[in-house]
N, C-alpha and C. Protein backbone atom coordinates (compact mmCIF):
# COMPACT_ATOMS: atom_id res chain seq x y z
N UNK A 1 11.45 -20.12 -4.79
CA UNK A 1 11.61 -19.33 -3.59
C UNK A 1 11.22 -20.21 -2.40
N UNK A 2 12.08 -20.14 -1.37
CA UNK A 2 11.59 -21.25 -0.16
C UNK A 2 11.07 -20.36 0.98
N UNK A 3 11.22 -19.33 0.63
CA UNK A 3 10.30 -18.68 1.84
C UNK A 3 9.29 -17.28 1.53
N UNK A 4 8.97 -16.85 1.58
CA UNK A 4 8.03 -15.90 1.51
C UNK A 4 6.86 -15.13 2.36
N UNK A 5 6.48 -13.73 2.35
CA UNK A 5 5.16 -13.61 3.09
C UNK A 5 3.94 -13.42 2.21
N UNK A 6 3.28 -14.40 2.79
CA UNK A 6 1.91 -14.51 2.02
C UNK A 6 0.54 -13.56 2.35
N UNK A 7 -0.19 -13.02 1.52
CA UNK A 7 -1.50 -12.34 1.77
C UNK A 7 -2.33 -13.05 1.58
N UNK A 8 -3.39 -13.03 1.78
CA UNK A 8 -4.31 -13.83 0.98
C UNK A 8 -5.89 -13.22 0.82
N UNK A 9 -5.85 -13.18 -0.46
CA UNK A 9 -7.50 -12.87 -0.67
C UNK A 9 -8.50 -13.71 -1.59
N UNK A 10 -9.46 -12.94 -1.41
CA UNK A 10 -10.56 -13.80 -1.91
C UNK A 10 -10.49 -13.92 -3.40
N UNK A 11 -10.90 -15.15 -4.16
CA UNK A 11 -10.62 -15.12 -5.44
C UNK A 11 -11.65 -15.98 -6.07
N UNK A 12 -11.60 -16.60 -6.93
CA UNK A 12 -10.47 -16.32 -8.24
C UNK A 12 -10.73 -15.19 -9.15
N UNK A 13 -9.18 -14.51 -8.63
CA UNK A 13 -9.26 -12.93 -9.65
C UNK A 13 -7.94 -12.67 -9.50
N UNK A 14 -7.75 -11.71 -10.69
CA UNK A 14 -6.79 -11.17 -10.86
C UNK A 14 -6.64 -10.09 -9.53
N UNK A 15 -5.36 -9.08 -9.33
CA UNK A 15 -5.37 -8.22 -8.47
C UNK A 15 -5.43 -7.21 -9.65
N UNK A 16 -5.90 -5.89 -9.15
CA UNK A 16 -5.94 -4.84 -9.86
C UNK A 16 -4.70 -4.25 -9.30
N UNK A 17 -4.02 -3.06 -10.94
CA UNK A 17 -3.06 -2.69 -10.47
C UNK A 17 -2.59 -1.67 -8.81
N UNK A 18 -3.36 -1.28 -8.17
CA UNK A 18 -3.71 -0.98 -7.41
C UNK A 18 -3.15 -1.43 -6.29
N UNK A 19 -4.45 -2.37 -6.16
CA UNK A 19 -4.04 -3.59 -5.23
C UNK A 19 -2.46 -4.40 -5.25
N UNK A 20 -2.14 -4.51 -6.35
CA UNK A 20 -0.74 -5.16 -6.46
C UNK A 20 0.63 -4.16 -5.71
N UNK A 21 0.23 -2.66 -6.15
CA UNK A 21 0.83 -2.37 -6.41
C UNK A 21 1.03 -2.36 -4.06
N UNK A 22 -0.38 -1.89 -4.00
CA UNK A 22 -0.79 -1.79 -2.33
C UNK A 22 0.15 -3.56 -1.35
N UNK A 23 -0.42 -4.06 -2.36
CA UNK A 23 0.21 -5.39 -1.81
C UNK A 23 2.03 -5.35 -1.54
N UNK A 24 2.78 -5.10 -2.59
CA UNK A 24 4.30 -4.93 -2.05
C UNK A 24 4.42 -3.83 -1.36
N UNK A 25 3.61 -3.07 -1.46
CA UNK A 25 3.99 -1.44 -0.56
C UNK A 25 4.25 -2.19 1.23
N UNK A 26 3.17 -3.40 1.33
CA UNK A 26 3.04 -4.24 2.47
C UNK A 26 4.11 -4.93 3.00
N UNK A 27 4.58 -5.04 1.85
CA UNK A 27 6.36 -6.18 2.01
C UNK A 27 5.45 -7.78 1.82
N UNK A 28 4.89 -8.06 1.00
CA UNK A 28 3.73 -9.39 1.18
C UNK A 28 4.42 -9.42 -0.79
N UNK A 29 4.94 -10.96 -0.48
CA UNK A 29 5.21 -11.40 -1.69
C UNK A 29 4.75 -12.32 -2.50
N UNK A 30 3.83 -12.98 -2.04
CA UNK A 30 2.62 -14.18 -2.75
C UNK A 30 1.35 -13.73 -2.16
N UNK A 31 0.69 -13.85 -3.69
CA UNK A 31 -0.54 -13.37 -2.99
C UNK A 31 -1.25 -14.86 -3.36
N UNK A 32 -1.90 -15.25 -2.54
CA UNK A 32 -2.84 -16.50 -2.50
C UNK A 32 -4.27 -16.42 -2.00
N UNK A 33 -4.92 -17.63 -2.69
CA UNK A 33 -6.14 -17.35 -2.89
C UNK A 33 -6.85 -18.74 -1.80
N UNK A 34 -6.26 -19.09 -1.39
CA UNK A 34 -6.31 -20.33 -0.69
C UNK A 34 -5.73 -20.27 1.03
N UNK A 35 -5.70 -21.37 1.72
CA UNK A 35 -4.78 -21.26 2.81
C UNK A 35 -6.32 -20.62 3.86
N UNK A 36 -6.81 -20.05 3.48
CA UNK A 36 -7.36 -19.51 4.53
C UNK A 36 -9.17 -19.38 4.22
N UNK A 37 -9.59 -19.84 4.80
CA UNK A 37 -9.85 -20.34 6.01
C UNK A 37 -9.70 -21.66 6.26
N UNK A 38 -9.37 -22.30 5.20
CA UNK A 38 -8.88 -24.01 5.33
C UNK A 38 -7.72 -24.28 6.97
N UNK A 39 -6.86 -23.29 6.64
CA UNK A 39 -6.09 -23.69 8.22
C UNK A 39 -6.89 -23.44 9.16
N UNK A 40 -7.84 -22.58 9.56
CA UNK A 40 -8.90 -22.72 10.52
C UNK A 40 -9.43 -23.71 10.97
N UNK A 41 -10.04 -24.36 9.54
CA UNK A 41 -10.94 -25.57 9.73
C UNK A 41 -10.31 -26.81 9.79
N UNK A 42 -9.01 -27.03 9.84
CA UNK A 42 -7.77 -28.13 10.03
C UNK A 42 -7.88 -28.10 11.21
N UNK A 43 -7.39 -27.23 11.52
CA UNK A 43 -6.79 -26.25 13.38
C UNK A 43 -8.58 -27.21 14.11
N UNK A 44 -9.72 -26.94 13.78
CA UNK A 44 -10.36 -27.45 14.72
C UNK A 44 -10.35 -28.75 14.60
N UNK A 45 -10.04 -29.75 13.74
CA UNK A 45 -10.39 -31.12 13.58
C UNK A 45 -8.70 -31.32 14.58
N UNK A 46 -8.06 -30.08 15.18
CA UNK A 46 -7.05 -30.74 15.46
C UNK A 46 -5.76 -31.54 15.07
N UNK A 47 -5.87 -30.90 13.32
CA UNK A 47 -4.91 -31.29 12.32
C UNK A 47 -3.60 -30.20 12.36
N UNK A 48 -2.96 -30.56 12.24
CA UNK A 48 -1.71 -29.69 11.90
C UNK A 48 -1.38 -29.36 10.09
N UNK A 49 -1.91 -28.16 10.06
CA UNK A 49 -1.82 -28.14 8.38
C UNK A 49 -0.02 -27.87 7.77
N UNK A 50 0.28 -27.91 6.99
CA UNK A 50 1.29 -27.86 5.78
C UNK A 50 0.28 -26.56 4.49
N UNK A 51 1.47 -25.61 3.97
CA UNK A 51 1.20 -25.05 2.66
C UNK A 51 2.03 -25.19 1.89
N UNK A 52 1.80 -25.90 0.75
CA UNK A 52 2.59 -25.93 -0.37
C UNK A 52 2.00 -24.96 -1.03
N UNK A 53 2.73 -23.56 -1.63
CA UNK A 53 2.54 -23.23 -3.07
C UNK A 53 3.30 -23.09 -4.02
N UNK A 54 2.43 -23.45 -4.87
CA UNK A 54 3.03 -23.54 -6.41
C UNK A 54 2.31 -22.43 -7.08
N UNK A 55 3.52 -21.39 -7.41
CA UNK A 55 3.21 -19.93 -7.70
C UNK A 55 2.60 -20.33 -9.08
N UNK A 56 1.64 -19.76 -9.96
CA UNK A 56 1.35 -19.68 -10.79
C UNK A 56 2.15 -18.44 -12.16
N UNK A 57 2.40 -17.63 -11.27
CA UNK A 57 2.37 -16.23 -12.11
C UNK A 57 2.90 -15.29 -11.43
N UNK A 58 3.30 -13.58 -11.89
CA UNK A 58 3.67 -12.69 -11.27
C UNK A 58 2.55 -12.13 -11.25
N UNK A 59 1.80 -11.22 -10.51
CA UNK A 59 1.05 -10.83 -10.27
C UNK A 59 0.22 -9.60 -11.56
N UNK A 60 -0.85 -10.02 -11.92
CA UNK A 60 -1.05 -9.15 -13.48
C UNK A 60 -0.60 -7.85 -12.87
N UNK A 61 -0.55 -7.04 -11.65
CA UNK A 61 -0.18 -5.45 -11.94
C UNK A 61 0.67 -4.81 -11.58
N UNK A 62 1.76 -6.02 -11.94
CA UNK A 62 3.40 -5.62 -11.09
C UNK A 62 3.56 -4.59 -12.39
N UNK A 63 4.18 -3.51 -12.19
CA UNK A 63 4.66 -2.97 -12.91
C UNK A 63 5.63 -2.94 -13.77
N UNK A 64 6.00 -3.46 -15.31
CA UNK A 64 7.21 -3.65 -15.85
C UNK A 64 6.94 -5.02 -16.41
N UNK A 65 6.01 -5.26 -16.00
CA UNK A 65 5.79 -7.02 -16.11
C UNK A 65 4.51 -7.06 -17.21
N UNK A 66 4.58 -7.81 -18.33
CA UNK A 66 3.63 -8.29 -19.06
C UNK A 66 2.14 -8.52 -18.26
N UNK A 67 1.01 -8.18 -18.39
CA UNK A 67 -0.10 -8.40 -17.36
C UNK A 67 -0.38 -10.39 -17.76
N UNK A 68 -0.65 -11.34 -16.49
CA UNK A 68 -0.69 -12.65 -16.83
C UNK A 68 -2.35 -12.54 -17.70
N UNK A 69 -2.05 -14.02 -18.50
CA UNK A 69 -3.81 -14.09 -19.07
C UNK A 69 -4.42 -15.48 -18.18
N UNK A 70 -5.38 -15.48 -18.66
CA UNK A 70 -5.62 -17.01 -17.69
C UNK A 70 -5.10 -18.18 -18.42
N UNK A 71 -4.74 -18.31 -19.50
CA UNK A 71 -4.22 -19.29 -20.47
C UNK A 71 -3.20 -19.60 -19.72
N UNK A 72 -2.18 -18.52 -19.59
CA UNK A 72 -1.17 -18.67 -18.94
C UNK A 72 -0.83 -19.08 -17.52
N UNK A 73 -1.92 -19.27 -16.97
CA UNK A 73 -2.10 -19.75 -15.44
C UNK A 73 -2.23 -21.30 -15.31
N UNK A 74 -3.25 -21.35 -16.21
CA UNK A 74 -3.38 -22.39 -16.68
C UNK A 74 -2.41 -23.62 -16.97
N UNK A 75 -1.58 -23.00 -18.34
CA UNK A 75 -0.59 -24.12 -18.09
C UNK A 75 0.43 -23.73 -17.42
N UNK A 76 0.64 -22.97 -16.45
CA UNK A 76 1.89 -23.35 -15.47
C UNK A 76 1.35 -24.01 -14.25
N UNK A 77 -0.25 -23.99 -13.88
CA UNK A 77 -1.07 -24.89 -12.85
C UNK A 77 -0.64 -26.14 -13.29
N UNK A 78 -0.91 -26.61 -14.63
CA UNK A 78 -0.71 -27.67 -14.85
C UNK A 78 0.97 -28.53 -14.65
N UNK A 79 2.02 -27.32 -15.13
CA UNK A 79 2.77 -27.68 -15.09
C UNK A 79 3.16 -28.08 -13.47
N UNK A 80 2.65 -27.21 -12.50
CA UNK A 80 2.99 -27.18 -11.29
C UNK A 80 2.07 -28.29 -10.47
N UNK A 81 1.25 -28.87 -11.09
CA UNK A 81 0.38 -30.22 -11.18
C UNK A 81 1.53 -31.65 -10.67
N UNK A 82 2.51 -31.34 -11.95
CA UNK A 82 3.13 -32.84 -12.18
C UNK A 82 4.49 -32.29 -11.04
N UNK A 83 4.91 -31.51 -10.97
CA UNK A 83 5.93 -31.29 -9.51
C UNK A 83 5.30 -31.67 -8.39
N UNK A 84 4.12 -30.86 -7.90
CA UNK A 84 3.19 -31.55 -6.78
C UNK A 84 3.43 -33.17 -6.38
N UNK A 85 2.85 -33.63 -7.81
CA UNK A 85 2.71 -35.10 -7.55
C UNK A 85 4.19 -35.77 -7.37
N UNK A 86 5.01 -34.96 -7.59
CA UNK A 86 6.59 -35.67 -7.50
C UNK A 86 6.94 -35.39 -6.33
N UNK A 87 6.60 -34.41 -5.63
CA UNK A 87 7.20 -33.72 -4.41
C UNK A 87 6.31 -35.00 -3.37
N UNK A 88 5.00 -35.08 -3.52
CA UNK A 88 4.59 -36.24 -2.60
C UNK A 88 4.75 -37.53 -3.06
């Protein structure tokens, strides 16, 4: 996906179904755990930040969807590891 709207909360955690479900009710299609407050602290050194993400997973409480485990995060981090390093 090359574009998206991102949420972002505090982590590392799963979203509860709840929350997931609260999250698209938003129209917010990646939820990330990162990004923020890091662009803040760029923004004052006067850096111009970039976000790459590399989705891990569908969100454990999409509905219809297998809930993710962390195994499974795991190796698609990894997999999304060796793209990273190709993309730079």
């Amino acid at each position: 996906h090359e574009t998206g709207t991102i949420v972002v909360i505090q982590g590392p955690r799963f979203s509860t179904r709840s929350e997931s479900k609260w999250f698209r009710d938003q129209g917010w299609e990646v939820i990330n755990m990162t990004q923020y407050p890091e662009v803040h602290l760029v923004k004052e050194l006067e850096m111009d930040p970039v976000n790459i993400s590399l989705i891990t997973d569908y969100d454990t409480g999409v509905e219809g969807i297998e809930p993710v485990s962390h195994e499974e995060v795991i190796r698609v981090f990894t997999e999304n590891n060796h793209k990273l390093r190709a993309l730079l």
